[in-house]
C-alpha atoms as a PDB file:
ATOM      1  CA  UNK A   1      74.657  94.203  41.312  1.00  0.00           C
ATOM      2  CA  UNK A   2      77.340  91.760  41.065  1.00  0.00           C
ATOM      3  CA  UNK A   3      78.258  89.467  43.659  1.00  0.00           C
ATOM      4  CA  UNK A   4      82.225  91.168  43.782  1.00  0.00           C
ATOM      5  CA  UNK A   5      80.067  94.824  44.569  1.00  0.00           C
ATOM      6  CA  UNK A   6      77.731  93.597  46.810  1.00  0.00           C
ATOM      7  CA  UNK A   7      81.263  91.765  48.994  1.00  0.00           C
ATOM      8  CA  UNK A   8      82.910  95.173  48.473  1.00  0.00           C
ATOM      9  CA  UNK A   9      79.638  97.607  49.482  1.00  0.00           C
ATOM     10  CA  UNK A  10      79.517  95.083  52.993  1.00  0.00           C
ATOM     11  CA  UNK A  11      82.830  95.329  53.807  1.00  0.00           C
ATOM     12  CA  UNK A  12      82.815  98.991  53.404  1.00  0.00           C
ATOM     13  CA  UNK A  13      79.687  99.115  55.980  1.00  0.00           C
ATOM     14  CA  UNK A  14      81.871  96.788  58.498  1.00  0.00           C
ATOM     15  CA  UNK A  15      84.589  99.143  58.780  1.00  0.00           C
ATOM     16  CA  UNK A  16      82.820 102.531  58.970  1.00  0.00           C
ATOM     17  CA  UNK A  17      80.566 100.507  62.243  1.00  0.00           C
ATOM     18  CA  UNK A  18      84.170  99.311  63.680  1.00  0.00           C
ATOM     19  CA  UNK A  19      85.177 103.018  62.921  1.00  0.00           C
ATOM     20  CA  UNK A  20      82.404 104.193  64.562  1.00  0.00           C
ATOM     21  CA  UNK A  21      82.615 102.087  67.797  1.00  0.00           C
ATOM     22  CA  UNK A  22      85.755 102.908  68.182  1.00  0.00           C
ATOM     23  CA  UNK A  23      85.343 106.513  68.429  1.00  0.00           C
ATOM     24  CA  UNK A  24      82.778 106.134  70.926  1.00  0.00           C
ATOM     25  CA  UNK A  25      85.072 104.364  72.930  1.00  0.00           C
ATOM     26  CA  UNK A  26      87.768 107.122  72.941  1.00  0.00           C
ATOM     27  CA  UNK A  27      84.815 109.853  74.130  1.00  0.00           C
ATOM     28  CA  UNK A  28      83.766 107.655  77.063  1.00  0.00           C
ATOM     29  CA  UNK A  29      87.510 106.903  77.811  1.00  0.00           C
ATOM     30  CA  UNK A  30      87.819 110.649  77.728  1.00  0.00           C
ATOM     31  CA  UNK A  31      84.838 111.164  79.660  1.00  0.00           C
ATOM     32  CA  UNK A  32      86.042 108.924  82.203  1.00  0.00           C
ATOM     33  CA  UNK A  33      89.513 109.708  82.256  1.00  0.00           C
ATOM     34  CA  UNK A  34      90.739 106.541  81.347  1.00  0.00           C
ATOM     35  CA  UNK A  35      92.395 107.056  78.294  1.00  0.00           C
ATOM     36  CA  UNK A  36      95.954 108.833  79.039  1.00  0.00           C
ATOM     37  CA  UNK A  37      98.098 110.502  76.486  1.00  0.00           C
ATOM     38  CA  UNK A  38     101.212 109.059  75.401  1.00  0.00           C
ATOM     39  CA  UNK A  39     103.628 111.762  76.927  1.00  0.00           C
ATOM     40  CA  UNK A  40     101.733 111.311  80.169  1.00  0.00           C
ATOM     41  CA  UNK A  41     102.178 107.510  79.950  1.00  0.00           C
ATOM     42  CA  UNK A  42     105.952 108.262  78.777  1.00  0.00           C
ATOM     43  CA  UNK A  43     105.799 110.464  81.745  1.00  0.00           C
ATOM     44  CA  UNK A  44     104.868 107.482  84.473  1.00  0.00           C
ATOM     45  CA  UNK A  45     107.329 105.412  83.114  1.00  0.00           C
ATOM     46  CA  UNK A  46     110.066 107.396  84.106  1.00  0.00           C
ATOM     47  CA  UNK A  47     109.524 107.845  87.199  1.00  0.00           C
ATOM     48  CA  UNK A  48     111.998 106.520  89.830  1.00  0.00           C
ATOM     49  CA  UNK A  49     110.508 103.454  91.725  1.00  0.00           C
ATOM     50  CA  UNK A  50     111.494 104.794  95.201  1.00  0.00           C
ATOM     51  CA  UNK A  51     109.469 107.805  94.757  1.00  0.00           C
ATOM     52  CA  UNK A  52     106.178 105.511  94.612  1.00  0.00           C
ATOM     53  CA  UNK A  53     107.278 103.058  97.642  1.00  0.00           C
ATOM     54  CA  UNK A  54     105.787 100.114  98.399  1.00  0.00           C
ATOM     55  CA  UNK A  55     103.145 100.407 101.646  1.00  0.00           C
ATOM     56  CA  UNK A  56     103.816  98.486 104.470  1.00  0.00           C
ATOM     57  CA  UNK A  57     102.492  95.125 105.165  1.00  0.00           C
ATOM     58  CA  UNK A  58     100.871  94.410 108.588  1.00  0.00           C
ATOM     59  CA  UNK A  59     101.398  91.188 110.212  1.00  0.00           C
ATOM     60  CA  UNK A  60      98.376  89.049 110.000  1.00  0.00           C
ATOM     61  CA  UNK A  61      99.690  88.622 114.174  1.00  0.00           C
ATOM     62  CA  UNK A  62     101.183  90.813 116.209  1.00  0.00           C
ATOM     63  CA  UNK A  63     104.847  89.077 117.225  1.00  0.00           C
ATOM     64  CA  UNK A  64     105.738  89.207 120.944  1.00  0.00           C
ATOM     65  CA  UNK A  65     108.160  90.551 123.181  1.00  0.00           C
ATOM     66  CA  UNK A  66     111.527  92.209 124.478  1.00  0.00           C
ATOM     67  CA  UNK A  67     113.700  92.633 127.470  1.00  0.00           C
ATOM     68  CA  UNK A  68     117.018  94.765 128.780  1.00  0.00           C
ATOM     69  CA  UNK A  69     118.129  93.421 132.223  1.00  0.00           C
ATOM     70  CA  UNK A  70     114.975  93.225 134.948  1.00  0.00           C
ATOM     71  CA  UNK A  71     117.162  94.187 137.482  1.00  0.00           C
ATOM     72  CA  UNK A  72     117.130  98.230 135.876  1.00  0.00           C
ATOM     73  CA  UNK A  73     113.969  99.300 135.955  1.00  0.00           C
ATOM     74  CA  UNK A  74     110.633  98.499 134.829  1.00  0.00           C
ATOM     75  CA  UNK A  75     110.324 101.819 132.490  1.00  0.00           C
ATOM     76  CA  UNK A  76     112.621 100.260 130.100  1.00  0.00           C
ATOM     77  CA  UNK A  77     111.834  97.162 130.293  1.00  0.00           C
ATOM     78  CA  UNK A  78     107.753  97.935 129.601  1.00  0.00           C
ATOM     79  CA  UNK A  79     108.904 100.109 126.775  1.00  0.00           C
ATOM     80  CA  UNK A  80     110.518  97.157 125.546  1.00  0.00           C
ATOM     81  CA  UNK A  81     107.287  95.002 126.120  1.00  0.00           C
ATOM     82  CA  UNK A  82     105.231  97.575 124.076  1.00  0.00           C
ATOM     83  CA  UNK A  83     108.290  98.387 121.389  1.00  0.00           C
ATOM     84  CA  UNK A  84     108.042  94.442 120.501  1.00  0.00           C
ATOM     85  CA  UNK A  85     103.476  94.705 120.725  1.00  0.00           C
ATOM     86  CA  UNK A  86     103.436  96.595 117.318  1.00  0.00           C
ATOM     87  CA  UNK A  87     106.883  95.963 116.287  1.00  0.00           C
ATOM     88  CA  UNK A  88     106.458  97.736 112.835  1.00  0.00           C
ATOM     89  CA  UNK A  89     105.435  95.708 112.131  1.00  0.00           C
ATOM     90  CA  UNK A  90     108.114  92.999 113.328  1.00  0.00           C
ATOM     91  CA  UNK A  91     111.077  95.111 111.472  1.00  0.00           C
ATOM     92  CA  UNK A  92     109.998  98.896 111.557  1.00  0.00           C
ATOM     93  CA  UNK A  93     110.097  99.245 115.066  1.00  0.00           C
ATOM     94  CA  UNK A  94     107.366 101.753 115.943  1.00  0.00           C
ATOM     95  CA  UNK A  95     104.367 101.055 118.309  1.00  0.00           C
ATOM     96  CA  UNK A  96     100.662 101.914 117.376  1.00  0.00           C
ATOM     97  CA  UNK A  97      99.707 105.817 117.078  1.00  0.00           C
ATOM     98  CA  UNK A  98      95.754 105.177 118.242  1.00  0.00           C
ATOM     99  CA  UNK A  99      97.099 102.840 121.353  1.00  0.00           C
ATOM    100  CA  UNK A 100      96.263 105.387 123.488  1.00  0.00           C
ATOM    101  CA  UNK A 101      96.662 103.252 127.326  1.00  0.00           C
ATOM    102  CA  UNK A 102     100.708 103.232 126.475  1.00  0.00           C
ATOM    103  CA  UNK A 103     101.625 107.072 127.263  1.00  0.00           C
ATOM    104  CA  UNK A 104      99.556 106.938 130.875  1.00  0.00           C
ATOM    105  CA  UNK A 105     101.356 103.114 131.278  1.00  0.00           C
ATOM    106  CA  UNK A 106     104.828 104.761 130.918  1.00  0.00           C
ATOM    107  CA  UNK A 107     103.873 107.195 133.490  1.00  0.00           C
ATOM    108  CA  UNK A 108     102.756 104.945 136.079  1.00  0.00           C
ATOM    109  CA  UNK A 109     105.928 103.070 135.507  1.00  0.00           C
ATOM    110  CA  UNK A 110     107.968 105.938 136.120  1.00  0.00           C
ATOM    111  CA  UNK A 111     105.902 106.527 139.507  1.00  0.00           C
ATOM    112  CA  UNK A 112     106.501 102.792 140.775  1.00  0.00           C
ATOM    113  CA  UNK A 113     110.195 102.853 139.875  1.00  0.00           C
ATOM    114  CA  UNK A 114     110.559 105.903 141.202  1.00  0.00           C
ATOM    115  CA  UNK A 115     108.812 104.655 144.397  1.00  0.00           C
ATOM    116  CA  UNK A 116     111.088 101.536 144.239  1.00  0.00           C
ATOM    117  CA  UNK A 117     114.128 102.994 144.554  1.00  0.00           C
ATOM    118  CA  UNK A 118     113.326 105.623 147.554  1.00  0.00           C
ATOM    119  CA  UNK A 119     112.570 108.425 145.691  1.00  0.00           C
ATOM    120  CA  UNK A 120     108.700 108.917 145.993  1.00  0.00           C
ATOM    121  CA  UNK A 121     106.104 107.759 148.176  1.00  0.00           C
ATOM    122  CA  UNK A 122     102.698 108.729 149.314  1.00  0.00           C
ATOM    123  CA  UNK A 123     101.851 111.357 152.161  1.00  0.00           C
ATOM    124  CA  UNK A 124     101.338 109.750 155.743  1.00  0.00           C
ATOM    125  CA  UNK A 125      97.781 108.847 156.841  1.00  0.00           C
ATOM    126  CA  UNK A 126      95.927 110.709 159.998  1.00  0.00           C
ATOM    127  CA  UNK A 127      93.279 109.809 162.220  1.00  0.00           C
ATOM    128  CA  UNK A 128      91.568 109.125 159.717  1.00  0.00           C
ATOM    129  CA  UNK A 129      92.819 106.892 156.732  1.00  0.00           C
ATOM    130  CA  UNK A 130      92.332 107.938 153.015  1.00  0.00           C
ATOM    131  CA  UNK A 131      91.544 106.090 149.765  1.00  0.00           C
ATOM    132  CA  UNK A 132      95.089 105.516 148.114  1.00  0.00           C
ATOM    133  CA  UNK A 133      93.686 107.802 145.257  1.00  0.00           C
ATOM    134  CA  UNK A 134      93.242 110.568 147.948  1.00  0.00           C
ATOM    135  CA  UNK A 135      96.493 110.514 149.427  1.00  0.00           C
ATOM    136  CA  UNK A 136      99.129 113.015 147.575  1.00  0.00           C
ATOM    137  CA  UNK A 137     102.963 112.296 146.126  1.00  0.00           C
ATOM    138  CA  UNK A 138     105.589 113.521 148.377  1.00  0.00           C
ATOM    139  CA  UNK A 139     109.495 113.541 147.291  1.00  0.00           C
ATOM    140  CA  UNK A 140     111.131 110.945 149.955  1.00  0.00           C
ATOM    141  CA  UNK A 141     114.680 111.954 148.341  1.00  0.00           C
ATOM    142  CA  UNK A 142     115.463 114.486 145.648  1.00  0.00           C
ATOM    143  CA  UNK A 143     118.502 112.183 144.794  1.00  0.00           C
ATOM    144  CA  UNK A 144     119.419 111.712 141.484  1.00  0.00           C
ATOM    145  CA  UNK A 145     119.229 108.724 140.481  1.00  0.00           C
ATOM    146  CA  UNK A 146     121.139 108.453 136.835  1.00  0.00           C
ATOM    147  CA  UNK A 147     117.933 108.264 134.313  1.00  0.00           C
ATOM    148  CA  UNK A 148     116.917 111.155 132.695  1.00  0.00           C
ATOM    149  CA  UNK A 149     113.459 110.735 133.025  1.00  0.00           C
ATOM    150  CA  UNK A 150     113.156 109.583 136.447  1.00  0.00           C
ATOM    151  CA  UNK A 151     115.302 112.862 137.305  1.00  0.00           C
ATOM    152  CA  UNK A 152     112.685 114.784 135.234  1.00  0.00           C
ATOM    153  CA  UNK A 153     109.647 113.351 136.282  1.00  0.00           C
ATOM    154  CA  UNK A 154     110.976 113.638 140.153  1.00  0.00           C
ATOM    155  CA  UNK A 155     112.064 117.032 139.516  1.00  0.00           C
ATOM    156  CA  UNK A 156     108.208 117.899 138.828  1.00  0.00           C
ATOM    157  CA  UNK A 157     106.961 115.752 141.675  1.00  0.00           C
ATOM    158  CA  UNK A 158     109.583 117.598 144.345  1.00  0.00           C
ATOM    159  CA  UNK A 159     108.774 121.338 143.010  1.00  0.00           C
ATOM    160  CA  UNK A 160     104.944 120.865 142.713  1.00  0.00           C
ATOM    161  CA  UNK A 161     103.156 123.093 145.943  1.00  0.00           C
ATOM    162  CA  UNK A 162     100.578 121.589 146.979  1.00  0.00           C
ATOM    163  CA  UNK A 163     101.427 118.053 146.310  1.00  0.00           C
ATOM    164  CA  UNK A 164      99.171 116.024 143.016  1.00  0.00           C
ATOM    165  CA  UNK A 165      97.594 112.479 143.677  1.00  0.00           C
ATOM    166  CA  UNK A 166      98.761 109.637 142.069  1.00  0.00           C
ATOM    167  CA  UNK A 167      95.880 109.790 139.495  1.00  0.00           C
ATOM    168  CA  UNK A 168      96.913 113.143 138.741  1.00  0.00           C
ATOM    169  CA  UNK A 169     100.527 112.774 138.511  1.00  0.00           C
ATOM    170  CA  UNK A 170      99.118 110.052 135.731  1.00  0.00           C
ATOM    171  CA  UNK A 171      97.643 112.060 133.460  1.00  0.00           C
ATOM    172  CA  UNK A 172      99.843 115.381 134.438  1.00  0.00           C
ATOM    173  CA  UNK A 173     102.966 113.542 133.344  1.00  0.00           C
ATOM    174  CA  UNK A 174     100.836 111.983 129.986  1.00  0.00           C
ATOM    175  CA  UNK A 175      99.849 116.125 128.809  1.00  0.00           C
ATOM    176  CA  UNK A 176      96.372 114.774 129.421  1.00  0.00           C
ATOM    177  CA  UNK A 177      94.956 118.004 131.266  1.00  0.00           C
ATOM    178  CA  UNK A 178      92.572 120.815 130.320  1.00  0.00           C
ATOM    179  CA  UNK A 179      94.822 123.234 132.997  1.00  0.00           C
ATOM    180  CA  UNK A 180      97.257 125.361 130.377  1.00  0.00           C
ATOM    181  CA  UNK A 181      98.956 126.217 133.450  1.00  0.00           C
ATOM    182  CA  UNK A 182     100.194 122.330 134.338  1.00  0.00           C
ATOM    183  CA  UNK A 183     101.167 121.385 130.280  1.00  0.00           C
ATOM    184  CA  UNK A 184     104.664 122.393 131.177  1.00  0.00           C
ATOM    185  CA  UNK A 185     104.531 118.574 133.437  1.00  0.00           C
ATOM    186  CA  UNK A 186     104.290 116.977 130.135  1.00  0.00           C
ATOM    187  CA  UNK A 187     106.979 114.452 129.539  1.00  0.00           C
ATOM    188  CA  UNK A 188     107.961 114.780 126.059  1.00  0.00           C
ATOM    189  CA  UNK A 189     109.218 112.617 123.349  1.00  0.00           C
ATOM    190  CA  UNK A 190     108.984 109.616 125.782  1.00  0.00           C
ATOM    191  CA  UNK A 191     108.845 106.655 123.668  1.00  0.00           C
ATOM    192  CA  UNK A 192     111.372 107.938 121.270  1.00  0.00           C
ATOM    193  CA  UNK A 193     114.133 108.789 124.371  1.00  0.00           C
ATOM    194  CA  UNK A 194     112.852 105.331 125.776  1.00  0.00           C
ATOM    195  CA  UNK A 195     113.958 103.864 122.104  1.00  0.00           C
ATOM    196  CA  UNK A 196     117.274 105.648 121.977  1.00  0.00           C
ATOM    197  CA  UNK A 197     118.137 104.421 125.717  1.00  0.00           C
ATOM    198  CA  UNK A 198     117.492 100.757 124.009  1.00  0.00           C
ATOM    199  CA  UNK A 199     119.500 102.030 121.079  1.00  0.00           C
ATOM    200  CA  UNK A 200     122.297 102.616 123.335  1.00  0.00           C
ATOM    201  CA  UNK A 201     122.272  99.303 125.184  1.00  0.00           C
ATOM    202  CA  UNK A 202     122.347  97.429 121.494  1.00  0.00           C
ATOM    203  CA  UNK A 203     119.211  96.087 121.835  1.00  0.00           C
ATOM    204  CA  UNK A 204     117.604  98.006 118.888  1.00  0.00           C
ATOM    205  CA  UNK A 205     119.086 100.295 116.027  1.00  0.00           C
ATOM    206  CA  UNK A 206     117.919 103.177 114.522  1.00  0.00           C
ATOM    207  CA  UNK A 207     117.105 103.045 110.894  1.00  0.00           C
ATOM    208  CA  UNK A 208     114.763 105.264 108.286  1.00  0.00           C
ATOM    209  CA  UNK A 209     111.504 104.072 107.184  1.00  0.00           C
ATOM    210  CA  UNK A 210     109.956 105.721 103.867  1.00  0.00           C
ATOM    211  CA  UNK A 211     106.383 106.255 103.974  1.00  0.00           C
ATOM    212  CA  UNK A 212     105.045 107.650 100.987  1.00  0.00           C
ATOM    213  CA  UNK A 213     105.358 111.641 101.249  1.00  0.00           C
ATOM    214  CA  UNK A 214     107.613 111.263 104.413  1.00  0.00           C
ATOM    215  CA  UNK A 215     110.075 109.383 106.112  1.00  0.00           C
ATOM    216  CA  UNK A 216     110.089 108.194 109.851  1.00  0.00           C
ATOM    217  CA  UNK A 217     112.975 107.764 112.636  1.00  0.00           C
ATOM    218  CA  UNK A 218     112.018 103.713 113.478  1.00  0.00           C
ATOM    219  CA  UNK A 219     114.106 101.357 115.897  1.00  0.00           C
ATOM    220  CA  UNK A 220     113.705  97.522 114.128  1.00  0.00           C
ATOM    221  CA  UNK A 221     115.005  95.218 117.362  1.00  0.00           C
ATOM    222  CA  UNK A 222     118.565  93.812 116.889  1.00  0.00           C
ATOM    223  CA  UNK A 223     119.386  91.247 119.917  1.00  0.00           C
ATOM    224  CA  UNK A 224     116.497  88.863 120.163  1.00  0.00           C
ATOM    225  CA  UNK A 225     118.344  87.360 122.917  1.00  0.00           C
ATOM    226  CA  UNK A 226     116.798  90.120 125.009  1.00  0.00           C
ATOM    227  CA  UNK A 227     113.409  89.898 123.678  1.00  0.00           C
ATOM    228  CA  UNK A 228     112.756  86.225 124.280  1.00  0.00           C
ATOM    229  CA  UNK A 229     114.074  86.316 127.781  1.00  0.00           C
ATOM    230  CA  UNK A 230     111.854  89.430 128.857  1.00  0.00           C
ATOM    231  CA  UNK A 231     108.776  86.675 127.410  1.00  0.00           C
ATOM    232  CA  UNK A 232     109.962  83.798 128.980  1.00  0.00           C
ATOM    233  CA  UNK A 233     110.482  85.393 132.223  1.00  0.00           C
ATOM    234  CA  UNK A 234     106.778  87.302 132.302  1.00  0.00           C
ATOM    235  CA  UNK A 235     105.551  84.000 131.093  1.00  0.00           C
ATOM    236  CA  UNK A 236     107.098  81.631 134.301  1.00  0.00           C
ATOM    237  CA  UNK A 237     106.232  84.564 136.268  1.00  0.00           C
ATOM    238  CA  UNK A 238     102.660  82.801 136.365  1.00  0.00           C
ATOM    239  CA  UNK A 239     103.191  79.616 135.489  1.00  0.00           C
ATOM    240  CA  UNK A 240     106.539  77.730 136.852  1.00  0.00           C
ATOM    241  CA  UNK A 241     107.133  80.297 139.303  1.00  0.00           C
ATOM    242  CA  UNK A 242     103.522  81.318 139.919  1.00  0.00           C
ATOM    243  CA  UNK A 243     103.818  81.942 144.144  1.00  0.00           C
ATOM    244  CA  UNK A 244     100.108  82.805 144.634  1.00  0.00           C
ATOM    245  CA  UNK A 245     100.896  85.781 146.690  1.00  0.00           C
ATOM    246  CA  UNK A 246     101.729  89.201 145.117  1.00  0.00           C
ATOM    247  CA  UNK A 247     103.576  90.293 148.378  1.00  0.00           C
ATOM    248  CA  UNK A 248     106.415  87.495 147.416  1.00  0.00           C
ATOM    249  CA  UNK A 249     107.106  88.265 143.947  1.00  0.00           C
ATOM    250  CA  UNK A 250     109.323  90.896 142.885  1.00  0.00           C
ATOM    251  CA  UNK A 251     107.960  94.411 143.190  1.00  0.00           C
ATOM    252  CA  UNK A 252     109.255  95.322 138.946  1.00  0.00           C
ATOM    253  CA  UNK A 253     107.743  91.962 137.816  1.00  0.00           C
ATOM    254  CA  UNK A 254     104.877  92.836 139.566  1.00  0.00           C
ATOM    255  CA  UNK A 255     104.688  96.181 138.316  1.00  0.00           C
ATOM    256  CA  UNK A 256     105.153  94.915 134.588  1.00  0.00           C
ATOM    257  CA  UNK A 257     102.429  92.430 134.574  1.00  0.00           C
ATOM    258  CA  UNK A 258      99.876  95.205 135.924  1.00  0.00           C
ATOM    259  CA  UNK A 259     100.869  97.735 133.566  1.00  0.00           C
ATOM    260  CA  UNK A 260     101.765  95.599 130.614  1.00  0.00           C
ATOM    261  CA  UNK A 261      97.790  94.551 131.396  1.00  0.00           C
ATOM    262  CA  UNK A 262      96.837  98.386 131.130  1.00  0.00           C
ATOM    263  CA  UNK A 263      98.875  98.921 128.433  1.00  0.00           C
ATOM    264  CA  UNK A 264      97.111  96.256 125.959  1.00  0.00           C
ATOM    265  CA  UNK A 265     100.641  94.618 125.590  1.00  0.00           C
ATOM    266  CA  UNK A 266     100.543  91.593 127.989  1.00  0.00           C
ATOM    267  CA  UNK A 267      98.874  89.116 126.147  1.00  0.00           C
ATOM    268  CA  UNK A 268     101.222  89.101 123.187  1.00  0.00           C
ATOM    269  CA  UNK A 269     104.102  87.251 125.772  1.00  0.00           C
ATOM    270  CA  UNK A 270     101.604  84.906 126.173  1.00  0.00           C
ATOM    271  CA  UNK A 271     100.666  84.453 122.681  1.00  0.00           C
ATOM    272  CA  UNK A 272     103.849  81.865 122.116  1.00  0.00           C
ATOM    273  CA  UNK A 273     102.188  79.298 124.851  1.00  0.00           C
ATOM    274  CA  UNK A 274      99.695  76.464 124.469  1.00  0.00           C
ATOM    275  CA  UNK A 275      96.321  76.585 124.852  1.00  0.00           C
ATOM    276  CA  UNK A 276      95.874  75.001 128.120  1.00  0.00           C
ATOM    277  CA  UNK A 277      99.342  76.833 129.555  1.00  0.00           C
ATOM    278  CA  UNK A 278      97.555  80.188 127.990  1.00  0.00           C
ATOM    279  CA  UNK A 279      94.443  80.050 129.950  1.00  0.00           C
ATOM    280  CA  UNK A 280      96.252  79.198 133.089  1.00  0.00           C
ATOM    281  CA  UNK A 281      98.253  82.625 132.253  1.00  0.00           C
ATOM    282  CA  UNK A 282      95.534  84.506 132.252  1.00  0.00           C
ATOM    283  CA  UNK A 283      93.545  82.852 134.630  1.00  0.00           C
ATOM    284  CA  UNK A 284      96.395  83.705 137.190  1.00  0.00           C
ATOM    285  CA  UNK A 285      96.354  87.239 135.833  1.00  0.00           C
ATOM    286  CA  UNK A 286      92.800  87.736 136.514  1.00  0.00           C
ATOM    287  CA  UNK A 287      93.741  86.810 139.647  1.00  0.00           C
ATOM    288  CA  UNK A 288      96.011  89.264 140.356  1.00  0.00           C
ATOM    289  CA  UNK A 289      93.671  92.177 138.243  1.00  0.00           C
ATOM    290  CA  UNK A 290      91.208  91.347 140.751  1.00  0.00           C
ATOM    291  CA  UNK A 291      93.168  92.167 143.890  1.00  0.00           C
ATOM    292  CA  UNK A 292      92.154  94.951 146.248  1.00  0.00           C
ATOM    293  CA  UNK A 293      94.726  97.634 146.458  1.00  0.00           C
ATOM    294  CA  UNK A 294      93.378  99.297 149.566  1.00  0.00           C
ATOM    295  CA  UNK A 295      93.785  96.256 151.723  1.00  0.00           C
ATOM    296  CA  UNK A 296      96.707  94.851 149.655  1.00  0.00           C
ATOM    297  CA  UNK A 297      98.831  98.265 150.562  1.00  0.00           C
ATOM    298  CA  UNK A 298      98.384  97.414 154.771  1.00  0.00           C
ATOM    299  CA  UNK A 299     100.110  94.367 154.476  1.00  0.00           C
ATOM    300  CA  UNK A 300     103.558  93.976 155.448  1.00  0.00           C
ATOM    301  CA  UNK A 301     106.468  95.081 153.126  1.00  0.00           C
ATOM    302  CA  UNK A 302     103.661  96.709 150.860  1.00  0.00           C
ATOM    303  CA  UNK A 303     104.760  99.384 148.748  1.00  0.00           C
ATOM    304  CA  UNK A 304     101.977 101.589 148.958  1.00  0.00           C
ATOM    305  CA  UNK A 305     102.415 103.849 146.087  1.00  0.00           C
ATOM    306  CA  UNK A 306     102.634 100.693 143.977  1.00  0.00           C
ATOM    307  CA  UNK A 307      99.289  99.892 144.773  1.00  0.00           C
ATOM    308  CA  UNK A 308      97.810 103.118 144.291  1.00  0.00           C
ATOM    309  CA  UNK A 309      98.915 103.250 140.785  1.00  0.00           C
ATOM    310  CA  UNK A 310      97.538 100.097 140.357  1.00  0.00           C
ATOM    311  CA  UNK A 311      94.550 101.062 141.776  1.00  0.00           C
ATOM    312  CA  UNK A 312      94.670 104.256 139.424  1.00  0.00           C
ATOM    313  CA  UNK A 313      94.504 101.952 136.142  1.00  0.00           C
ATOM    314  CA  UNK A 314      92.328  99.157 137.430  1.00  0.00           C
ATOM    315  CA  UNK A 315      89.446 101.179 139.371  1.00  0.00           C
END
């Protein structure tokens, strides 16, 4: 056989294994699912990009926190507190689903503010003097007093025969009860009313987030302004204006820092601090955390009602 053949017969054998391989290839491809048709393919291509959206990013750290005008109430500004925890993360404007301590810490703000401004307070002690858990709500005044929820949740409070304990009016107010009779207490929709109220006062806006197959109502903050002072204010709260005596600071500050505690939203104002002014923060938070409500509530110009919510999330 001549040496042109024997080139010819080799190359022949080369092409038929290349042939070969590559048709195994295609099967397993096949198999597998890898290998897409061209219309398919043609297919993908066309397809708008906003119908395949990009997933949102979460912040490697949470960024901190908000504030309307202390001198409101401490339901708004709490909301604001936990609004700016999650903060969708810093620009969608919606808190965690799975944070679970936020619905009951809205709740017991609306009891304290409630209490605050002469509206609610807890029965009168006999003889004998009960726990601060034991002792039921009573409606001081059925005044109205220009918040929607307030009204609502005093509304409840004033109609309900016999009278709920604080603890109760907690997780009554939250939907957390096995009772069907009692889910009609429920406060609904609170975080989203609590967002529009914000919306309203310009300190967030109200925009449309797409997630995949649906889109979401979220409130990204607009005045930052707000935000910072609401942190800078919790923050000297403890430090430069740390009085060591929870009967001489204000009753709504006091309020916030317990709650915003309970509510897992706290820490992130103090986030922004140095180490050594951090651990002083907390230290003087501990402080407070480990206060005893029953014999805190006797003292003079105590709000009682205060401390028995306080004593309902730190017990």
């Amino acid at each position: 056989m001549s040496m042109q053949s024997r080139d010819k017969t080799r190359k022949e054998e080369v092409n038929r294994s290349i042939a070969n391989q590559q048709e195994r290839n295609v099967l397993i491809d096949n198999c597998h699912n890898y290998a897409w048709p061209m219309d398919n393919i043609m297919l993908l291509n066309a397809v708008e990009d906003d119908e395949f959206p990009s997933l949102p990013v979460t912040p490697c750290k949470p960024p901190p926190s908000k504030n309307p005008n202390m001198n409101s109430d401490i339901v708004a500004t709490l909301s604001l507190l936990i609004n700016s925890r999650f903060d969708a993360i810093e620009k969608m404007g919606y808190t965690s689903f799975w944070n679970d301590c936020i619905s009951s810490g809205l709740r017991g703000c609306m009891l304290i503010e409630l209490a605050i401004r002469g509206r609610l307070q807890l029965e009168t002690c006999g003889v004998r003097r009960k726990s601060l858990l034991a002792r039921k709500v009573i409606c001081k005044s059925d005044a109205q007093t220009g918040d929607v929820l307030l009204d609502e949740a005093l509304k409840h409070v004033k109609e309900t025969q016999p009278p709920e304990t604080v603890q109760s009016w907690i997780e009554l107010l939250s939907g957390e009860t096995w009772n069907p009779l009692k889910l009609h207490y429920q406060l609904r929709n609170v975080r989203e009313r609590l967002a529009k109220n914000l919306v309203e006062k310009g300190v967030l806006t109200t925009e449309k987030q797409n997630f995949l197959l649906f889109d979401m109502t979220t409130h990204p903050l607009t005045n930052n302004n707000i935000k910072q002072r609401l942190i800078k204010r919790v923050q000297e709260a403890v430090l430069e204006k740390w009085v060591n005596d929870p009967h001489r600071m204000d009753k709504r500050m006091l309020a916030l820092i317990f709650l915003a505690h309970s509510s897992d939203v706290l820490e992130n104002a103090f986030s922004p601090l140095l180490d050594d002014q951090y651990d002083l923060a907390m230290k003087r938070v501990r402080q407070l955390l480990d206060l005893e409500p029953e014999g805190e509530s006797t003292k003079t110009n105590a709000n009682e009602l205060l401390w028995a919510v306080v004593a309902a999330f730190t017990k």
